[in-house]
Structure formats: C-alpha cells, structure tokens
N, C-alpha and C. Protein backbone atom coordinates (compact mmCIF):
# COMPACT_ATOMS: atom_id res chain seq x y z
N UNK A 1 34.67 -9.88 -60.15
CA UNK A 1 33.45 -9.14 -59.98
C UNK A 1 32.42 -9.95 -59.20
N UNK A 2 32.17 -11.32 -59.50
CA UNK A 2 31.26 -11.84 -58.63
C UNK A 2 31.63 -12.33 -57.31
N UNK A 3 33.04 -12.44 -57.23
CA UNK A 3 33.51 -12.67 -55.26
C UNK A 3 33.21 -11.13 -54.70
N UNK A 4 33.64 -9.92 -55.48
CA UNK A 4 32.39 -8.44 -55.25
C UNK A 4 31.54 -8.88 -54.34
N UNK A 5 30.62 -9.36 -55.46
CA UNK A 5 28.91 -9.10 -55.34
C UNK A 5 28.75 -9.94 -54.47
N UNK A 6 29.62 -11.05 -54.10
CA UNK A 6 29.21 -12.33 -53.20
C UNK A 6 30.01 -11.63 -51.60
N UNK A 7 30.84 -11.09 -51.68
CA UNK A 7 31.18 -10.34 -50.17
C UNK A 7 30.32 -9.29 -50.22
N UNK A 8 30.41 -8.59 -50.84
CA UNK A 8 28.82 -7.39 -50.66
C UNK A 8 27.98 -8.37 -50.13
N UNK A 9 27.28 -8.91 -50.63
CA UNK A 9 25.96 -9.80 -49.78
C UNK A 9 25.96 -10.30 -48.94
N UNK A 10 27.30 -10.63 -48.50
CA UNK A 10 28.27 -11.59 -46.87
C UNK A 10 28.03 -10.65 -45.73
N UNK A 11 28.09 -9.55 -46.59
CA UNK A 11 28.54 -8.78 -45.48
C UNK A 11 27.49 -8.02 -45.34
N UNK A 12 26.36 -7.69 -46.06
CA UNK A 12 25.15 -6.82 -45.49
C UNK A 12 24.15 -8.19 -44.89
N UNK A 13 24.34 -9.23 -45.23
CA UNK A 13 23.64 -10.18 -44.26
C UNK A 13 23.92 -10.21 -42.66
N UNK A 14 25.37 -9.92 -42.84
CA UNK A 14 26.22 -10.00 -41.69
C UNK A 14 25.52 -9.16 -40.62
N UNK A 15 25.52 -7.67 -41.67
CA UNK A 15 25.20 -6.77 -40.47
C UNK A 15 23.77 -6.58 -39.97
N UNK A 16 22.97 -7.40 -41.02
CA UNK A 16 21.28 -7.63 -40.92
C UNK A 16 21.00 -8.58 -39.71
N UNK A 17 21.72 -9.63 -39.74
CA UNK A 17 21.86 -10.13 -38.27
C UNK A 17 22.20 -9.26 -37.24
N UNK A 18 23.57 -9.05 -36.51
CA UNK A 18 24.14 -8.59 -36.02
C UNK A 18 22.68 -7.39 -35.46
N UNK A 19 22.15 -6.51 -36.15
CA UNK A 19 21.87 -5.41 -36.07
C UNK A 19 20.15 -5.64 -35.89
N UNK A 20 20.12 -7.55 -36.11
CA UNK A 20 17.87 -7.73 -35.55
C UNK A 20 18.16 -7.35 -34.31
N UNK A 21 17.03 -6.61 -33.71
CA UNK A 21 16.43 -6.34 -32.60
C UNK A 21 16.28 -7.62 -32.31
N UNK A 22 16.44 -7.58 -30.06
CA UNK A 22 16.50 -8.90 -29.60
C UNK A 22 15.47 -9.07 -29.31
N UNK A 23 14.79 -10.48 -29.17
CA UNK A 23 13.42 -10.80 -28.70
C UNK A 23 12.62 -10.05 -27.41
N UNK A 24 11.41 -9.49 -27.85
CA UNK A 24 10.63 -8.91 -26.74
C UNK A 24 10.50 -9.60 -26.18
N UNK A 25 10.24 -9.39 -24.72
CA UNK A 25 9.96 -9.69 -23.21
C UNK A 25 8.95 -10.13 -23.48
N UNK A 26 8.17 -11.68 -23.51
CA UNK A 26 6.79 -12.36 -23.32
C UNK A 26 6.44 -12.46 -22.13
N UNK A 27 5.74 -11.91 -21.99
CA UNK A 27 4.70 -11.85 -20.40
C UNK A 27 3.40 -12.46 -21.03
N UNK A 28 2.93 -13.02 -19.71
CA UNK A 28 1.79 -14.30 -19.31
C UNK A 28 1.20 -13.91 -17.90
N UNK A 29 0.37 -13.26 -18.09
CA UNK A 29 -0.12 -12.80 -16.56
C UNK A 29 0.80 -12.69 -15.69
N UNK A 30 1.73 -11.71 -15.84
CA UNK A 30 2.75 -11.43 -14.54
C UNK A 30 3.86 -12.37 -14.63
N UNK A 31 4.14 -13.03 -15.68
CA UNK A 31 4.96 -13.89 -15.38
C UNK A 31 6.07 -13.93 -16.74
N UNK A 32 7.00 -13.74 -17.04
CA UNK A 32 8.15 -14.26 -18.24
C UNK A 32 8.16 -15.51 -18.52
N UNK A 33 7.94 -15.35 -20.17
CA UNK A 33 8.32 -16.75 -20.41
C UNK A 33 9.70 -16.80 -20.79
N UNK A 34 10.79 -17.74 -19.97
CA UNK A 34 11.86 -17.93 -20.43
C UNK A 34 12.24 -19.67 -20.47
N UNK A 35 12.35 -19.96 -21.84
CA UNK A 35 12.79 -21.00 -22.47
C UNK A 35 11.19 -22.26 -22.16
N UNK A 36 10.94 -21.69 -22.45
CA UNK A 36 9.24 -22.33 -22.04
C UNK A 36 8.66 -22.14 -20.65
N UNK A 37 9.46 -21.91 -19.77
CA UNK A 37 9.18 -21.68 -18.34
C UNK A 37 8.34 -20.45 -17.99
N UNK A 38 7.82 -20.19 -17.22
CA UNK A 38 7.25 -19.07 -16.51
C UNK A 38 8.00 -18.43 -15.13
N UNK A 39 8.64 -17.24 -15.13
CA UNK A 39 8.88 -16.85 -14.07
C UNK A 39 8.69 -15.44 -13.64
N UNK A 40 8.07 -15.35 -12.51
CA UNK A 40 7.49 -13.90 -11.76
C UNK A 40 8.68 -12.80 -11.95
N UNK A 41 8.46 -11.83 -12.34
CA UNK A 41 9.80 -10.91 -12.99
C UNK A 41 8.95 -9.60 -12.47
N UNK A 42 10.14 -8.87 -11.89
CA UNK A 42 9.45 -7.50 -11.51
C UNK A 42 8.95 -6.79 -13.34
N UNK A 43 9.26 -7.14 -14.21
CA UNK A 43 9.13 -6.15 -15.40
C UNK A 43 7.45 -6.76 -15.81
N UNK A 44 7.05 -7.76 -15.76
CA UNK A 44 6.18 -8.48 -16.11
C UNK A 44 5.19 -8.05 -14.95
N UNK A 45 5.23 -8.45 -13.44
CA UNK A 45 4.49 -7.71 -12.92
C UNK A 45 4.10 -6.54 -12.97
N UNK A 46 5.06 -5.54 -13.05
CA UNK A 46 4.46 -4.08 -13.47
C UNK A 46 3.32 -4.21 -15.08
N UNK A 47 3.51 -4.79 -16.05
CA UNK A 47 2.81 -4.78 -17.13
C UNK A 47 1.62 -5.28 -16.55
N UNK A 48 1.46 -6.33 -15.53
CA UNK A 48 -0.37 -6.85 -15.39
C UNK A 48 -0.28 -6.01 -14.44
N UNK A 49 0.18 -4.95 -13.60
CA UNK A 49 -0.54 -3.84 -12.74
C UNK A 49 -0.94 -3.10 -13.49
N UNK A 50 -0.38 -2.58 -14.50
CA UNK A 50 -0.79 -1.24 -15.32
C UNK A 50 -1.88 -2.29 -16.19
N UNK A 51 -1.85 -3.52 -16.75
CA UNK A 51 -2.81 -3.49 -17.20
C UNK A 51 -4.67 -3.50 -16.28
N UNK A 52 -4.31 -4.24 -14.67
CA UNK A 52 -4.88 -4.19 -13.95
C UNK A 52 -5.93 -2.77 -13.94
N UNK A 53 -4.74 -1.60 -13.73
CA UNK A 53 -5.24 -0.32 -13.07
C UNK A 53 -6.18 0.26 -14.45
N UNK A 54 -5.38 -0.38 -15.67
CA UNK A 54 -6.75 0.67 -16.68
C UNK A 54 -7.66 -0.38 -16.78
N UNK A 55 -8.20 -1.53 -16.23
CA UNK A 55 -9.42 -1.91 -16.01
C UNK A 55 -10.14 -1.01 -15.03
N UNK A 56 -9.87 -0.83 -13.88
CA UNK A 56 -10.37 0.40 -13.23
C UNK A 56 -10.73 1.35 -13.37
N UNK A 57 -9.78 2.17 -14.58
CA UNK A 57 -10.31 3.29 -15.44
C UNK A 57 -9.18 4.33 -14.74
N UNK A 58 -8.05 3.33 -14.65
CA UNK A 58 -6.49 4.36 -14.76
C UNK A 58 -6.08 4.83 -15.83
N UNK A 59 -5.65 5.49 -15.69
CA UNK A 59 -4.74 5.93 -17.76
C UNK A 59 -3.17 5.95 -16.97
N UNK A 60 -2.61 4.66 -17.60
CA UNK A 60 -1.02 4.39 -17.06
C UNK A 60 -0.84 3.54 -18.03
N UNK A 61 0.56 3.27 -17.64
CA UNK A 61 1.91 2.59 -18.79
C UNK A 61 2.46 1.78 -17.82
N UNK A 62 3.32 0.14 -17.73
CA UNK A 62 3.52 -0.04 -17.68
C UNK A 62 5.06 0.70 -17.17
N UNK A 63 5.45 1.38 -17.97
CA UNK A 63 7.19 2.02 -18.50
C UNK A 63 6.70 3.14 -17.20
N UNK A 64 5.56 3.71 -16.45
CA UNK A 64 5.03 4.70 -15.72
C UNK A 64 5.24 3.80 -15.01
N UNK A 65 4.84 3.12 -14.86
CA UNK A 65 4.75 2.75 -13.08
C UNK A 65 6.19 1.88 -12.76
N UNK A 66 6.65 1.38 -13.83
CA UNK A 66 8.73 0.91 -13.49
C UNK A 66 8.84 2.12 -12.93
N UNK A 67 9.19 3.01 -14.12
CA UNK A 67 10.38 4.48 -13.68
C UNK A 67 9.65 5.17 -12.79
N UNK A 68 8.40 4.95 -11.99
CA UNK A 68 8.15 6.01 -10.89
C UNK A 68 7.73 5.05 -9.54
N UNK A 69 8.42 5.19 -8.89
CA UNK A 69 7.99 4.40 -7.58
C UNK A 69 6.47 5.29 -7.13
N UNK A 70 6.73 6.73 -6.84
CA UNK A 70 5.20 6.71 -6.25
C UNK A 70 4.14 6.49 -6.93
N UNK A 71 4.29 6.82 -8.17
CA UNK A 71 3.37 6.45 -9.23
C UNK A 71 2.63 4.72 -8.66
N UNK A 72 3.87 4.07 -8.52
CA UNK A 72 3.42 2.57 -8.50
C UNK A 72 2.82 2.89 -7.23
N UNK A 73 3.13 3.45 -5.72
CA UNK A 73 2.26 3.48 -4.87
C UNK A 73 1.04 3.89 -4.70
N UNK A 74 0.91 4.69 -5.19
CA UNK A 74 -0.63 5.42 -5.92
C UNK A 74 -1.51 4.39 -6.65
N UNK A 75 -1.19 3.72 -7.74
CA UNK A 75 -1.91 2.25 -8.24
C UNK A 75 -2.25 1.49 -7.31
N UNK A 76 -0.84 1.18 -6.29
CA UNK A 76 -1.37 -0.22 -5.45
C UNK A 76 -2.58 0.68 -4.49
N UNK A 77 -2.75 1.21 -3.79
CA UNK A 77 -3.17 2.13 -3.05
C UNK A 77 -5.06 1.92 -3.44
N UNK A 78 -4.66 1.70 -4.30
CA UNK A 78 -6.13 1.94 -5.29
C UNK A 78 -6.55 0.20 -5.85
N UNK A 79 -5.76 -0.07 -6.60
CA UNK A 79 -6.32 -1.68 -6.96
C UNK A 79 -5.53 -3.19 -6.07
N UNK A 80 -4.83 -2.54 -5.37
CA UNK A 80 -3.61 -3.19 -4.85
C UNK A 80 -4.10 -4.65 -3.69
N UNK A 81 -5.60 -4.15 -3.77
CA UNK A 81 -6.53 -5.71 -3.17
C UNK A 81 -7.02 -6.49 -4.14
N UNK A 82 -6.84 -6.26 -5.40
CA UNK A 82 -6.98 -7.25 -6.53
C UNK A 82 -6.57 -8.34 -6.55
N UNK A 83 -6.56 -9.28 -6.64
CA UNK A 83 -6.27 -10.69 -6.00
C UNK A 83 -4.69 -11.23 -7.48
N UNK A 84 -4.89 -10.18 -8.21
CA UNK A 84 -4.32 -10.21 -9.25
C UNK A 84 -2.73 -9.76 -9.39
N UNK A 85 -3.09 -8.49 -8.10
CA UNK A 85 -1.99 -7.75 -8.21
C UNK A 85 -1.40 -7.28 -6.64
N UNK A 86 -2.22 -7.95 -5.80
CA UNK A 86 -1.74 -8.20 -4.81
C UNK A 86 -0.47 -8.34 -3.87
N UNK A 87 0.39 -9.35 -4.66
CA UNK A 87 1.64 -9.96 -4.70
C UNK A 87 2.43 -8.39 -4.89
N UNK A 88 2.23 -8.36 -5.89
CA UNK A 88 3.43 -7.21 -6.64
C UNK A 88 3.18 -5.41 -5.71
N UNK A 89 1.90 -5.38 -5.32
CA UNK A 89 1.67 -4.31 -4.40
C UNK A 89 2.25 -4.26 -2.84
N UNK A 90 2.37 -5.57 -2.19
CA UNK A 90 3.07 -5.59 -1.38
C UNK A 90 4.35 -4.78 -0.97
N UNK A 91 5.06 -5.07 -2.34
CA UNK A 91 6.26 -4.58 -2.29
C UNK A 91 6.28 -2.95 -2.04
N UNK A 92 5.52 -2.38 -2.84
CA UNK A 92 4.89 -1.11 -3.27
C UNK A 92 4.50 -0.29 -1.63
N UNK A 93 3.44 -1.41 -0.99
CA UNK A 93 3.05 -0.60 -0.07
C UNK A 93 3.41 -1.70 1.02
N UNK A 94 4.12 -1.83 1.82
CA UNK A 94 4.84 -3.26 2.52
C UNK A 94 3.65 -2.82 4.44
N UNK A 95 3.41 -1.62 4.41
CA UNK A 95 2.29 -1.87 5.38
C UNK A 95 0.12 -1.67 5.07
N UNK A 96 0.10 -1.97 3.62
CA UNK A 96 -1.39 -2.02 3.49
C UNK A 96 -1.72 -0.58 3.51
N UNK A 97 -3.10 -0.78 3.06
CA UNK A 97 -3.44 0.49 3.68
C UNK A 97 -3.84 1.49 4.99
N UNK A 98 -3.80 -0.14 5.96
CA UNK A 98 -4.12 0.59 7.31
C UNK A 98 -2.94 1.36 8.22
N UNK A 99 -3.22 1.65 9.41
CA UNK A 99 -1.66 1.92 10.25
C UNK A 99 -1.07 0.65 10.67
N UNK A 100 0.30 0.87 10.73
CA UNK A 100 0.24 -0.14 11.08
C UNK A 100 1.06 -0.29 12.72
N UNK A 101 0.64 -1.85 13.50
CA UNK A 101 0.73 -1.76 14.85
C UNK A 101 1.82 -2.43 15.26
C-alpha cells in the first residue's frame, strides 16, 4: 500500500513537471534576455512598438502588430521617428515616409 501511495506521488509530480508552462519571453526595451544576455529579437521589438504607439494614444497589442503586417505599417507610419522604435520601423516601412528617389 505505501509503494501505492509513493508511485501515485512519483508520478503526479512527474506530470506536474512535465506539464509547467515554459518560461515567458523577458523583454528589456526591445531586447531578450537570454541566459543573462540581451538580444534584439523581432518578438521583443514588436512589444516596445506597441508599447511605444499607446504612449501616443494608440490602442494596440503587441500579438496585433506580429500577426498583422499592415497593422505594423500603420504604427511605424505614425511613431516610426521615435528614436526608440526607429530600428524596428525600418523594416516595416524600408522607404520612410517620403518618395523615394
């Protein structure tokens, strides 16, 4: 009865591991922290644009401006001279807002 109760407990530990959720994505101003390091990650940039754009007085998501490209062009378009978010708008809008020559 108690090698039971002692594999019962083996084994719902087991699956209590197995089954933690994996560590969230730490972002640092645009940047991942991985293994103490910092590195520029498209997922992390999108989080300081969207957080960028509702300083402006956007109403956006992070998860909005990944899954929608124009969405993200529309942001840069608008805050995309922020010295903040600059970098990551490039990509977004690769000729600025003017024409280009």
């Amino acid at each position: 009865m108690a090698n039971a109760k002692m594999l019962c407990g083996a084994s719902i530990l087991a699956c209590v591991a197995v089954s933690a959720p994996a560590a969230a994505i730490e972002c640092r101003g645009g940047y991942q922290v991985v293994q103490g390091n910092l590195l520029s990650t498209p997922y992390c940039q999108d989080a300081l644009l969207a957080q960028v754009a509702r300083q402006y007085g956007f109403r956006t998501s992070a998860a909005a401006i990944r899954q929608n490209p124009n969405h993200k062009r529309e942001i840069c378009r608008f805050v995309g001279r922020d010295i903040r978010v600059q970098e990551n708008c490039i990509t977004a809008n690769p000729n600025g807002r003017g024409r280009a020559f």
